[in-house]
Protein backbone atom coordinates (compact mmCIF):
# COMPACT_ATOMS: atom_id res chain seq x y z
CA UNK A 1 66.83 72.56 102.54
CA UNK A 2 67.71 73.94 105.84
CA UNK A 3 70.02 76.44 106.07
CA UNK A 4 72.03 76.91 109.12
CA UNK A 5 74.74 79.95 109.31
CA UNK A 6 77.97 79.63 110.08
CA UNK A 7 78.74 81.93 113.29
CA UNK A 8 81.56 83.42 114.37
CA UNK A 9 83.75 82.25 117.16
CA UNK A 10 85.96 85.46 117.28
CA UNK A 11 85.33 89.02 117.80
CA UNK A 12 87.18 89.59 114.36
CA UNK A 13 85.82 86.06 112.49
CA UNK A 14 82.88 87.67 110.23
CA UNK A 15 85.41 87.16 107.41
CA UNK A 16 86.09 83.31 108.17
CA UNK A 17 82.51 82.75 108.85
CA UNK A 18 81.69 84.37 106.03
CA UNK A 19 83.95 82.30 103.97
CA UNK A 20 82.91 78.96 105.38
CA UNK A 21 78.77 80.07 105.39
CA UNK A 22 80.00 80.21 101.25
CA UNK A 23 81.67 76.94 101.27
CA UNK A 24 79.01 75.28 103.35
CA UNK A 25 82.06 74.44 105.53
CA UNK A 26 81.97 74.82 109.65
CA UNK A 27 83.81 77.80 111.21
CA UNK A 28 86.58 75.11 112.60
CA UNK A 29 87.37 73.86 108.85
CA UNK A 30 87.29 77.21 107.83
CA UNK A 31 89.85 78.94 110.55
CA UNK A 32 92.33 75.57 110.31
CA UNK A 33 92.75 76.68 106.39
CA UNK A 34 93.21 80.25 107.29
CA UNK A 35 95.64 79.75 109.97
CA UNK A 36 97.46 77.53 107.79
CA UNK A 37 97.76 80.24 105.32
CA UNK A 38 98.85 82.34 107.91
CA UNK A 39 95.46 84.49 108.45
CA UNK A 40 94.31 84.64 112.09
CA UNK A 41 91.31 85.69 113.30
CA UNK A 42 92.87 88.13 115.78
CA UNK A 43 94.29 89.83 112.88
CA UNK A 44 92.25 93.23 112.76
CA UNK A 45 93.09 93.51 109.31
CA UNK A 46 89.87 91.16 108.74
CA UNK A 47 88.19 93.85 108.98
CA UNK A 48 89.58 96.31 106.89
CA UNK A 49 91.10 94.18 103.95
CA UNK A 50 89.38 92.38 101.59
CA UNK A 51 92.71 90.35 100.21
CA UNK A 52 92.45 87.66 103.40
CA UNK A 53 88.74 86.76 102.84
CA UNK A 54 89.53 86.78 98.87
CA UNK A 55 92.73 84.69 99.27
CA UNK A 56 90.59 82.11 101.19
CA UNK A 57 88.02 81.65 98.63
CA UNK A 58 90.76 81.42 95.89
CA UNK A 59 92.24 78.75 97.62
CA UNK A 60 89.05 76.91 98.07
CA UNK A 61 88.33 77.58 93.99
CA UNK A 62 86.02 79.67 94.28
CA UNK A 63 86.50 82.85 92.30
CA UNK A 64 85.04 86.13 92.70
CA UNK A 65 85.20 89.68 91.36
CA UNK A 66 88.22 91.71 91.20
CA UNK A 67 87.22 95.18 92.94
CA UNK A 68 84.43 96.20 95.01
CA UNK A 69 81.16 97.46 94.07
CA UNK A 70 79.59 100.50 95.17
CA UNK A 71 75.88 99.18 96.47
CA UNK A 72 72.81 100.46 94.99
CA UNK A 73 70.12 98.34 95.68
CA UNK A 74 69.55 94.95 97.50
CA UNK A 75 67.39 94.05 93.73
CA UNK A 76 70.64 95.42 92.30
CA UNK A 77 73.07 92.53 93.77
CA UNK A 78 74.32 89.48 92.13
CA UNK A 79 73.24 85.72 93.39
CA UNK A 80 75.69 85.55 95.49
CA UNK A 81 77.58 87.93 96.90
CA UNK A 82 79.95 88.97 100.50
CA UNK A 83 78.84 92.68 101.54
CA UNK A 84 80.62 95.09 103.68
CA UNK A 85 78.20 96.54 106.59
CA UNK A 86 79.06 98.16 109.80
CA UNK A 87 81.78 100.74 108.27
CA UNK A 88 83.23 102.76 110.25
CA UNK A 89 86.79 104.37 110.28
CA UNK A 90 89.48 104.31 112.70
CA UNK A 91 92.61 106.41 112.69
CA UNK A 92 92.05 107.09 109.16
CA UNK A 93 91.15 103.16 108.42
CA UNK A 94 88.34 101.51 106.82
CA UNK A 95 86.60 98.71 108.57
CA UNK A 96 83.77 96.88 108.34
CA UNK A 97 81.54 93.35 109.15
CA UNK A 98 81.40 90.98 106.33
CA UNK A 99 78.21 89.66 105.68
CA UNK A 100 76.56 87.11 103.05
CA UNK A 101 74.17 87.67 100.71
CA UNK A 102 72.13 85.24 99.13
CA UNK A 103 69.07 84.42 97.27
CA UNK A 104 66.95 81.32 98.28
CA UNK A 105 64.02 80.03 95.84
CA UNK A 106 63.85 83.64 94.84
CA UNK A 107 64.19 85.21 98.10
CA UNK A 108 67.00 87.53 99.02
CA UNK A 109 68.51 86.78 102.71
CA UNK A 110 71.89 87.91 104.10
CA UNK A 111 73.49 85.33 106.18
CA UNK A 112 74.63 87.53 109.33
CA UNK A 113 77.65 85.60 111.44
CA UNK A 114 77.57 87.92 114.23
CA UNK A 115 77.26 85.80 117.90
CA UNK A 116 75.43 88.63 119.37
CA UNK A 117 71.94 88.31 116.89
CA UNK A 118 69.18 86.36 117.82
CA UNK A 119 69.00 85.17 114.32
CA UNK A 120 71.62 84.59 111.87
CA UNK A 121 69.66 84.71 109.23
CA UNK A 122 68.59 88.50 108.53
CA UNK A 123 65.92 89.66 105.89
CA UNK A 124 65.73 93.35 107.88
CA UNK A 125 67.40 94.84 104.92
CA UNK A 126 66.76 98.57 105.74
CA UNK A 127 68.90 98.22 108.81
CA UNK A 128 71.85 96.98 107.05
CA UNK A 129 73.42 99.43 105.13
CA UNK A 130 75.69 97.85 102.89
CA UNK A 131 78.27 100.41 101.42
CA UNK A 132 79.71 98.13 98.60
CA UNK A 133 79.33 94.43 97.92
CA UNK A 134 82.22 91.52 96.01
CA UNK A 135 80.55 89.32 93.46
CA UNK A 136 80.99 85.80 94.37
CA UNK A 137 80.63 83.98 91.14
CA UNK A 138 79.11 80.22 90.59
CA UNK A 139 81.26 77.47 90.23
């Protein structure tokens, strides 16, 4: 199977991307039920909440852990999970890029919707630096 990221069309999109890359929906699809649930992808907030990205995947029926966990180790995380990377704060605000991780025939890859990277799909693990990680549990 070829797999073929979602990426993002907005400066602030990692979470919508990251959402549809999970649904194996296209960006488009993705934004059209967030807007329509009144989450925009101008909303900063994307990046320092994790109730938008969480209240898309609920609506799509996909369910996934309550809080966040603290990463430990890339062997440590679940199947499937969305991963905070990038944080940094701003007057006195968490933010981060939301990223996918995965595991392919065994393999662990992090599906990376940022516009800027050569390749979406990232397996340069030491450079990311998670800090904690949401479960995304199977259907």
């Amino acid at each position: 199977m070829m797999l073929k990221p979602v990426v993002q069309e907005e400066v602030s999109g990692c979470g919508i991307a990251s959402v549809a890359n999970i649904l194996g929906k296209s960006y488009a699809e993705v934004k059209a039920m967030a807007n329509a649930m009144g989450i925009h992808a101008e909303d900063r907030a994307l990046w320092s909440d994790t109730t938008y990205v969480r209240r898309l995947l609920a609506a799509a029926g996909v369910d996934v852990a309550a809080g966040e966990t603290p990463f430990a180790s890339w062997e440590g995380l679940p199947e499937l999970a969305l991963l905070s990377i990038k944080h940094h704060r701003e007057a006195g605000r968490d933010f981060w890029h939301w990223v996918v991780f995965t595991r392919r025939e065994g393999e662990p890859l992090v599906l990376d919707s940022a516009a800027y990277l050569s390749a979406n799909i990232r397996r340069d693990f030491a450079e990311m630096q998670p800090k904690w990680f949401i479960e995304v549990k199977p259907a």
